[in-house]
C-alpha atoms as a PDB file:
ATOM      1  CA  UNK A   1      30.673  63.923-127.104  1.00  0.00           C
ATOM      2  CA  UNK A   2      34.070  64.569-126.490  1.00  0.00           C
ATOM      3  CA  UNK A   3      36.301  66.615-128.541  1.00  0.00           C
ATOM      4  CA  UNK A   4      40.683  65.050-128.939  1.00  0.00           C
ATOM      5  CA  UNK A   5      42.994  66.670-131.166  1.00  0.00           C
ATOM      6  CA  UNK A   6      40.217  68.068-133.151  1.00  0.00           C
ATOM      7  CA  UNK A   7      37.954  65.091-133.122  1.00  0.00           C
ATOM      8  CA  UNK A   8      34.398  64.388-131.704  1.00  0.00           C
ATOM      9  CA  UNK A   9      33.999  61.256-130.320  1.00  0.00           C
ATOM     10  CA  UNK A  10      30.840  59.446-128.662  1.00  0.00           C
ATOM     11  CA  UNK A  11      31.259  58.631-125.332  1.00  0.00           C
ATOM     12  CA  UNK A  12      30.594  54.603-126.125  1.00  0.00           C
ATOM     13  CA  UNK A  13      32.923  54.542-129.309  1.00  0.00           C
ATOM     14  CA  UNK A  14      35.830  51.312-129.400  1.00  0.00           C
ATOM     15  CA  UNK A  15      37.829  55.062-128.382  1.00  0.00           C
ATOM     16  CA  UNK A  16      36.693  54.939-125.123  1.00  0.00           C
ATOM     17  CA  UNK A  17      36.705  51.503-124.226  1.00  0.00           C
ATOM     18  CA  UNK A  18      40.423  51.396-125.555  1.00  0.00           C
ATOM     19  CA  UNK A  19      41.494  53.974-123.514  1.00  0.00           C
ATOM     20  CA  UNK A  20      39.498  52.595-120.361  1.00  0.00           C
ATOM     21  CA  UNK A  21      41.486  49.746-120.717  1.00  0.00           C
ATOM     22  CA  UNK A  22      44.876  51.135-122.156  1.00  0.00           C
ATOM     23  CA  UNK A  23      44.615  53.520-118.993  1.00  0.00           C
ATOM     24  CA  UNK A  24      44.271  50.150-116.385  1.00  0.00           C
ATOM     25  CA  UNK A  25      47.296  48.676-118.170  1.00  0.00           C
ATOM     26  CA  UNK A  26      49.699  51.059-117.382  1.00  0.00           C
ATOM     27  CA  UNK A  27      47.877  51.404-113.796  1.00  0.00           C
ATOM     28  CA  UNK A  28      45.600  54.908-114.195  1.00  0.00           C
ATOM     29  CA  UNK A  29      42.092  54.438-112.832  1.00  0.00           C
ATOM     30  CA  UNK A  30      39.693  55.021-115.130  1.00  0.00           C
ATOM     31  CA  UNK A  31      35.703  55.879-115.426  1.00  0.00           C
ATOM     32  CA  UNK A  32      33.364  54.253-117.579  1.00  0.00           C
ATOM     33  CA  UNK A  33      29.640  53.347-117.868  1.00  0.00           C
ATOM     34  CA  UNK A  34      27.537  50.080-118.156  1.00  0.00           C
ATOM     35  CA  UNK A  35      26.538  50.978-121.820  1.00  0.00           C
ATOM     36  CA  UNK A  36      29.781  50.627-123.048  1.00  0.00           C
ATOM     37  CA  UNK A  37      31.706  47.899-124.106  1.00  0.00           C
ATOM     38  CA  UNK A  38      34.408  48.112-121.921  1.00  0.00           C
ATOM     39  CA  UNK A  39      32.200  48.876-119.008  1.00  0.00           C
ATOM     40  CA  UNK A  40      30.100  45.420-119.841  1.00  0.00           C
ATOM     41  CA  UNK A  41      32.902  43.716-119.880  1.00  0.00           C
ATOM     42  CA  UNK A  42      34.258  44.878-116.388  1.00  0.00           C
ATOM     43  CA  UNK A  43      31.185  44.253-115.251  1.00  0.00           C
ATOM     44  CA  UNK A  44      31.273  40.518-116.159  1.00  0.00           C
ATOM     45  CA  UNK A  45      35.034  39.700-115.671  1.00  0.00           C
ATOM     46  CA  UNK A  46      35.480  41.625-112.250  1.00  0.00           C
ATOM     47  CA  UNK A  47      33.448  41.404-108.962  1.00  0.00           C
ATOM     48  CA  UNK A  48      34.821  44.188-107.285  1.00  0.00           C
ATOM     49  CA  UNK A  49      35.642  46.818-110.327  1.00  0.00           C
ATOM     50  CA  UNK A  50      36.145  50.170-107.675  1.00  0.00           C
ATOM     51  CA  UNK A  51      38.559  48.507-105.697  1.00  0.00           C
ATOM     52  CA  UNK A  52      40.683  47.464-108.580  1.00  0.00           C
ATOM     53  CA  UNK A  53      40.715  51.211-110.110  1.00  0.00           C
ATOM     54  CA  UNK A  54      37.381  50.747-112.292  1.00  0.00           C
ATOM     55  CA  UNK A  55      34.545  53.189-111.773  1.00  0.00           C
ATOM     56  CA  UNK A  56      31.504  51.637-113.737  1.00  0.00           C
ATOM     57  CA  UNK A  57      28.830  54.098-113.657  1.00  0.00           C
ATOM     58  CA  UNK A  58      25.520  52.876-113.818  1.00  0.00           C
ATOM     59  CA  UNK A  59      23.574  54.465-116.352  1.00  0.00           C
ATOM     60  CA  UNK A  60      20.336  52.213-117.301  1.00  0.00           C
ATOM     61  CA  UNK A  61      17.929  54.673-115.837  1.00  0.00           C
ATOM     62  CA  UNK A  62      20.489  57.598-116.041  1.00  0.00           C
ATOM     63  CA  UNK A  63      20.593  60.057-118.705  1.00  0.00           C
ATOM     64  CA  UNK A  64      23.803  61.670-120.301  1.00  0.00           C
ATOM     65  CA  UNK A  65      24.195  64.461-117.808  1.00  0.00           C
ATOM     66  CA  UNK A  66      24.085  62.038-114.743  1.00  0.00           C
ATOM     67  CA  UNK A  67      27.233  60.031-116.051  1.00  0.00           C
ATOM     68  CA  UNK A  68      29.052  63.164-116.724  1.00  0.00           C
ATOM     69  CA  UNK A  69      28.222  64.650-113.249  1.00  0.00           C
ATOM     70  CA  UNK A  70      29.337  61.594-111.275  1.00  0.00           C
ATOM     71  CA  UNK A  71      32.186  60.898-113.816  1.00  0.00           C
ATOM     72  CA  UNK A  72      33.431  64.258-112.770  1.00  0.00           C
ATOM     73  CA  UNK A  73      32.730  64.000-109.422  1.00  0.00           C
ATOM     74  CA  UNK A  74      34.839  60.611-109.177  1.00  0.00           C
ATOM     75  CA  UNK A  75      37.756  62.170-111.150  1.00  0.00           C
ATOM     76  CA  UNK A  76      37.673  65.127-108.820  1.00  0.00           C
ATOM     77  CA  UNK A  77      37.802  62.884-105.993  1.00  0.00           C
ATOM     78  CA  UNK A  78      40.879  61.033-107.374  1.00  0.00           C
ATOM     79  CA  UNK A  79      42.326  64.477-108.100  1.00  0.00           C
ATOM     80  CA  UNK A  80      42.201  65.657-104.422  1.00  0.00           C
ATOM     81  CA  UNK A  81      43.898  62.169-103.362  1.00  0.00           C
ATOM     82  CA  UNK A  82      47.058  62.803-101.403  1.00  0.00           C
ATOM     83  CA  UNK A  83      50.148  61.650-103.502  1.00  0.00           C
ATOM     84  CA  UNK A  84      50.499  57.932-100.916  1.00  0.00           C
ATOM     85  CA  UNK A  85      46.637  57.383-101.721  1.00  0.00           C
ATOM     86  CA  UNK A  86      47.227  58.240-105.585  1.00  0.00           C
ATOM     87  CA  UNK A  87      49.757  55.384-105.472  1.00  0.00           C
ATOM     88  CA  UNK A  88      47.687  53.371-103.711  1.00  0.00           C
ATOM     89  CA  UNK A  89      44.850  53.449-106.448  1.00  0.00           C
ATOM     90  CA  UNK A  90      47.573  53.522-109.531  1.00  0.00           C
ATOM     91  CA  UNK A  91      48.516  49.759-107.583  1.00  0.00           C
ATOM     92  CA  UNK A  92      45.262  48.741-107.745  1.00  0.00           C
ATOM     93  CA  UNK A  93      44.574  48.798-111.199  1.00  0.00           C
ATOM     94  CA  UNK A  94      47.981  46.104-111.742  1.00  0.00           C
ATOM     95  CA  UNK A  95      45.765  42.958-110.952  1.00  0.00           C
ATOM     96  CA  UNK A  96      43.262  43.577-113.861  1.00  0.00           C
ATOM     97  CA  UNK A  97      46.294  45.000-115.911  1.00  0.00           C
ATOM     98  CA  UNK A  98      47.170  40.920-116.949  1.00  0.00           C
ATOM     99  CA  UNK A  99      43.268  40.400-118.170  1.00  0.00           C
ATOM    100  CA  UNK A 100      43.544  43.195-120.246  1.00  0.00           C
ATOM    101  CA  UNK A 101      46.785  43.207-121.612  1.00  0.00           C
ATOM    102  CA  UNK A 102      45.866  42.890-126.017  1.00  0.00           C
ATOM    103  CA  UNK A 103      48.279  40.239-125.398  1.00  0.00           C
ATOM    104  CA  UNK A 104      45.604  38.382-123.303  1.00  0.00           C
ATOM    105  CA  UNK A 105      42.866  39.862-125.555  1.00  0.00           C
ATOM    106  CA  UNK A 106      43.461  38.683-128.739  1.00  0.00           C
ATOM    107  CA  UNK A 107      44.297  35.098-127.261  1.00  0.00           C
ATOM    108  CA  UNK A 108      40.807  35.041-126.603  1.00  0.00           C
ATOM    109  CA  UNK A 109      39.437  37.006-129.202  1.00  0.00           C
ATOM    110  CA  UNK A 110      41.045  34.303-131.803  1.00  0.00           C
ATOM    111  CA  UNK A 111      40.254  31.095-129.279  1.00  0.00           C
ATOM    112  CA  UNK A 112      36.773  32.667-129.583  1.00  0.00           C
ATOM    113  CA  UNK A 113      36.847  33.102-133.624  1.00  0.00           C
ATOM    114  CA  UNK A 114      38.220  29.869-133.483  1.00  0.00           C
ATOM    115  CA  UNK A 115      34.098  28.242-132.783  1.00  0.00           C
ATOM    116  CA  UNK A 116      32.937  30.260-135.619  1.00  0.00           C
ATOM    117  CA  UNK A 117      31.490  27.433-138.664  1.00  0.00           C
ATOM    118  CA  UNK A 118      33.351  28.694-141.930  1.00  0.00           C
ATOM    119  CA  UNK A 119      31.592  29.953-144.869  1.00  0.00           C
ATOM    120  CA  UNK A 120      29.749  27.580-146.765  1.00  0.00           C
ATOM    121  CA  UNK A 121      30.790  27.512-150.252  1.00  0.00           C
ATOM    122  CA  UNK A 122      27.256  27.512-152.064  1.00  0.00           C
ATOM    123  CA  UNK A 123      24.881  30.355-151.040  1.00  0.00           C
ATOM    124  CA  UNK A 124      21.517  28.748-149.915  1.00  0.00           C
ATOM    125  CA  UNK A 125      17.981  30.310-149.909  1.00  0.00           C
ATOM    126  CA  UNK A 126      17.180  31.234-145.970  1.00  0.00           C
ATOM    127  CA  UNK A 127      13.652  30.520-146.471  1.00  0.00           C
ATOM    128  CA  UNK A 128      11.034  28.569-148.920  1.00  0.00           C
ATOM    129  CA  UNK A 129       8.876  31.621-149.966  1.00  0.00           C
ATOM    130  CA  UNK A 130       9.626  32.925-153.454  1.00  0.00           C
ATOM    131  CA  UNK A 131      10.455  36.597-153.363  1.00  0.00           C
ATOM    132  CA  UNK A 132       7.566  38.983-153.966  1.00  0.00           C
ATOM    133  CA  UNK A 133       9.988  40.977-156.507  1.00  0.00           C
ATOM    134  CA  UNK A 134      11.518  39.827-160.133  1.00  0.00           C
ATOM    135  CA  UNK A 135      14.898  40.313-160.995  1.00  0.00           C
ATOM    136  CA  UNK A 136      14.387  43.132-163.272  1.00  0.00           C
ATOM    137  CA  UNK A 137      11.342  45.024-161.068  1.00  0.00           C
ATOM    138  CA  UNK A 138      11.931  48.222-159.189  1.00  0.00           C
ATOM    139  CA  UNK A 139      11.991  48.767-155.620  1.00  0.00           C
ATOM    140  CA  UNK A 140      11.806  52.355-155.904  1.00  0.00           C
ATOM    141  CA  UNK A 141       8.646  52.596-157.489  1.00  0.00           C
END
């Protein structure tokens, strides 16, 4: 959990994924995990996340306390970098900032919502079998 302005937040809300990729945007390296949207995403879009400012942090056999270890030992890391290698790694980050500008995004997003078959206007049974309950019966009983 993580506690901003007074609110917990999981580590794999939308909250973190936006701010993994608001933070590549405007070209701050960020640290994320493969459980996450966000880090899923990277994962699929980008060979080479580290060199472009990503840190996905693999944790499919990890528990919590191994992605907050390494997550803090990457971010201490990037805190010790000498101010030419912090610009370095903020210059990274500007070739992924294009794929995930919202700009981009939500191009794809509605391309994607686009496919989706509408609604169809008369509700249809799913299946053959005549429910096991009346109208009128309980459930709770």
């Amino acid at each position: 959990m993580l506690e901003v302005k007074g609110k917990m937040w999981n580590a794999n809300t939308t909250f973190e994924n936006d701010v993994a990729a608001e933070c590549i945007v405007i070209g701050v390296p960020s640290v994320t995990t493969n459980l996450s949207g966000f880090g899923c995403f990277i994962n699929q879009h980008v060979e080479d996340a580290k060199s472009d400012g990503i840190h996905v942090v693999d944790r499919s056999f990890e528990g919590c306390n191994g992605f907050v270890n390494e997550g803090a030992e990457i971010l201490y890391e990037y805190t010790c970098l000498s101010g030419r290698h912090s610009i370095i790694a903020r210059n990274c980050t500007d070739s992924l900032s294009e794929l995930l500008d919202w700009k981009t995004l939500s191009e794809k997003r509605l391309a994607k919502a686009s496919l989706v078959p509408a609604t169809p206007s008369i509700s249809c049974p799913t299946t053959s079998h005549e429910s096991d309950y009346s109208e009128n019966s309980e459930l709770d009983d």
